[in-house]
N, C-alpha and C. Protein backbone atom coordinates (compact mmCIF):
# COMPACT_ATOMS: atom_id res chain seq x y z
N UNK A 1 0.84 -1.17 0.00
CA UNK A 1 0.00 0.00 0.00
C UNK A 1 0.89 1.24 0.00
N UNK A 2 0.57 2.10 -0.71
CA UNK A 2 1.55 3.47 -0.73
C UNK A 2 0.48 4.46 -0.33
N UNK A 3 1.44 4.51 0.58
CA UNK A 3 0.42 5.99 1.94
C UNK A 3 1.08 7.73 1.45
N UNK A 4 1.87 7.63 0.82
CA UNK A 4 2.49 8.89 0.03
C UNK A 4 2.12 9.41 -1.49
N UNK A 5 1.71 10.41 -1.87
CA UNK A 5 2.46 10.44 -3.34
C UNK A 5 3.37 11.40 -2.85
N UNK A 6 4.42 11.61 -4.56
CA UNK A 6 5.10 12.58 -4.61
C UNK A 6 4.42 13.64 -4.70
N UNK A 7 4.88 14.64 -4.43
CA UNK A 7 4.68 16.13 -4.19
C UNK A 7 5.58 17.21 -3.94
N UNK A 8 5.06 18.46 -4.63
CA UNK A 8 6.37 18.99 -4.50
C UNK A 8 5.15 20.14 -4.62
N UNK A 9 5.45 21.25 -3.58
CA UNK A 9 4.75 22.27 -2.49
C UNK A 9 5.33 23.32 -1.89
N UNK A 10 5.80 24.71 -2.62
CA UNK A 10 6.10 25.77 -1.51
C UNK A 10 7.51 25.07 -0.95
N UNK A 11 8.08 24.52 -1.99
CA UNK A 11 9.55 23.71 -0.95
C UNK A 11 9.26 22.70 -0.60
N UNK A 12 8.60 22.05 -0.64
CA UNK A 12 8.51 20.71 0.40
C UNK A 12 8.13 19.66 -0.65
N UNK A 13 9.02 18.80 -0.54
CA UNK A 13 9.28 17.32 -1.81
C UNK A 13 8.81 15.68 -0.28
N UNK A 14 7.75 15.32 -1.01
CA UNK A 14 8.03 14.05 -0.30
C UNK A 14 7.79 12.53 -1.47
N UNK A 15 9.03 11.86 -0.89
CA UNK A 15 8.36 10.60 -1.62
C UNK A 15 7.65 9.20 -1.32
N UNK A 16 7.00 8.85 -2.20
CA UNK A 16 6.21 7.51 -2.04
C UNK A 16 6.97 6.38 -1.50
N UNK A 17 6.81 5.93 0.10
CA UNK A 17 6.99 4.78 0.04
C UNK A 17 6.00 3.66 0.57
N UNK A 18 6.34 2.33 0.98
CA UNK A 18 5.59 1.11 1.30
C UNK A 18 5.43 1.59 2.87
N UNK A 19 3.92 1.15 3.00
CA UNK A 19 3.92 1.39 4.76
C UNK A 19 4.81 0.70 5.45
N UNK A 20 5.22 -0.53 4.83
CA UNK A 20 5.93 -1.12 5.80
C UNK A 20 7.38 -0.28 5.96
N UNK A 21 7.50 -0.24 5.14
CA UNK A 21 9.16 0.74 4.47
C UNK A 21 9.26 2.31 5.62
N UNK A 22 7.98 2.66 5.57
CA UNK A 22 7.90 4.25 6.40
C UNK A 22 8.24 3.62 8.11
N UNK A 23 7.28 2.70 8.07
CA UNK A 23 7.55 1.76 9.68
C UNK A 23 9.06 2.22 9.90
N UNK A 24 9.31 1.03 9.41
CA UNK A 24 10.86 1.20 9.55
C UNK A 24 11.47 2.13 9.33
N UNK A 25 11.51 2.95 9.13
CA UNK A 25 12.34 4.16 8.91
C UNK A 25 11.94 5.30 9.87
N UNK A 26 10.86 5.25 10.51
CA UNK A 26 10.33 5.67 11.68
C UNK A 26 10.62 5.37 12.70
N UNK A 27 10.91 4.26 13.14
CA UNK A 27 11.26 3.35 14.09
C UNK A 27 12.84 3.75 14.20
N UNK A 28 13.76 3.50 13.08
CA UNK A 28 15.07 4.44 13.65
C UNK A 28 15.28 5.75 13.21
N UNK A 29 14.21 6.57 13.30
CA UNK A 29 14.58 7.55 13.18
C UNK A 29 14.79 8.78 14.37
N UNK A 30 15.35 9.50 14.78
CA UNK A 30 15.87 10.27 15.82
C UNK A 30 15.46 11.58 16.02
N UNK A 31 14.17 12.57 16.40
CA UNK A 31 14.38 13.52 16.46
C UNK A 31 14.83 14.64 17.20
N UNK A 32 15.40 15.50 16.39
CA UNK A 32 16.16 16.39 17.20
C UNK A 32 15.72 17.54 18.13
N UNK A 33 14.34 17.67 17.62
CA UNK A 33 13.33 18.68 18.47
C UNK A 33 12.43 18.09 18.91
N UNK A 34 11.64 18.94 19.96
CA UNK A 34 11.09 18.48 21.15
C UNK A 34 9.95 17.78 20.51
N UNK A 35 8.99 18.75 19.03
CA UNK A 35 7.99 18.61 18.65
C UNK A 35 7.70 17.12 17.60
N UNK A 36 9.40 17.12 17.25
CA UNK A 36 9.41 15.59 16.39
C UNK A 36 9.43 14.54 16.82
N UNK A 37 9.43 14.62 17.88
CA UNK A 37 9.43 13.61 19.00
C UNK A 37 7.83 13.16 19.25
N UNK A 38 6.85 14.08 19.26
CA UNK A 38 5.49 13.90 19.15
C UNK A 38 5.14 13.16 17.96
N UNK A 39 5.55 14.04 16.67
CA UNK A 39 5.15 13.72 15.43
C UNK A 39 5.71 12.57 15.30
N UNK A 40 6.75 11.90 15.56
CA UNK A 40 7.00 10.38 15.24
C UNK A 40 6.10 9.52 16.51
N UNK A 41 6.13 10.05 17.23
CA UNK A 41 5.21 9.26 17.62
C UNK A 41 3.85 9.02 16.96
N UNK A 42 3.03 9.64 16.82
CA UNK A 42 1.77 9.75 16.26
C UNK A 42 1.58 9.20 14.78
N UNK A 43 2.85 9.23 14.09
CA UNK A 43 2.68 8.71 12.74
C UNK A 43 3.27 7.82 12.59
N UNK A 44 3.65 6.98 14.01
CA UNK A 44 4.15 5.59 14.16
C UNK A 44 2.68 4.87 14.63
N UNK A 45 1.86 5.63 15.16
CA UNK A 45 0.72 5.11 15.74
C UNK A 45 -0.43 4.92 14.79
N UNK A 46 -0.15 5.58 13.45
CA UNK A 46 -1.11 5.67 12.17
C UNK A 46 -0.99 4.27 11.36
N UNK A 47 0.52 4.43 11.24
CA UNK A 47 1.14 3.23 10.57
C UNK A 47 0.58 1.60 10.85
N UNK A 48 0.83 2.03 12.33
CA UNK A 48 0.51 0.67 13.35
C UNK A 48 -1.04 0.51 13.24
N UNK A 49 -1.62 1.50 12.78
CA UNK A 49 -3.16 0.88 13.16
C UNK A 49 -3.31 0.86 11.48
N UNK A 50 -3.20 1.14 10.62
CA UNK A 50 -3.43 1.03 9.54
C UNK A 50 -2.58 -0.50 8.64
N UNK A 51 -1.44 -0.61 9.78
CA UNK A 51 -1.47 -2.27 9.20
C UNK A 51 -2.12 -3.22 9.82
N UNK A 52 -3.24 -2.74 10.82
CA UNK A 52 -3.87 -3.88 11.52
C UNK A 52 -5.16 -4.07 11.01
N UNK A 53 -6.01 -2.73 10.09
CA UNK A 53 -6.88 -2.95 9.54
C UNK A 53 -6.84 -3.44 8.35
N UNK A 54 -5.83 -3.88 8.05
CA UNK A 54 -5.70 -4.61 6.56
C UNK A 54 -4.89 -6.13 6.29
């Protein structure tokens, strides 16, 4: 399932990958501010429920 498209916005480029693929890359990913620390959380929690409904 691809939870991304590409896009490209006012500066901001993201690309398409596999949910499972974002998992993981979420999972080691490190943030450096207080607020990314929320946001990976929460879009680790999207991930996780969206591979359980399928």
């Amino acid at each position: 399932m691809r939870l991304l498209k590409t896009i490209r916005h006012s500066g901001l480029f993201s690309n398409s990958v596999e949910s499972s693929e974002a998992r993981e890359k979420l999972k080691k990913d490190e943030p450096d501010n207080y607020e990314g620390k929320f946001t990976r959380a929460r879009d680790l929690r999207f991930l996780e429920e969206a591979k359980s409904t399928n």
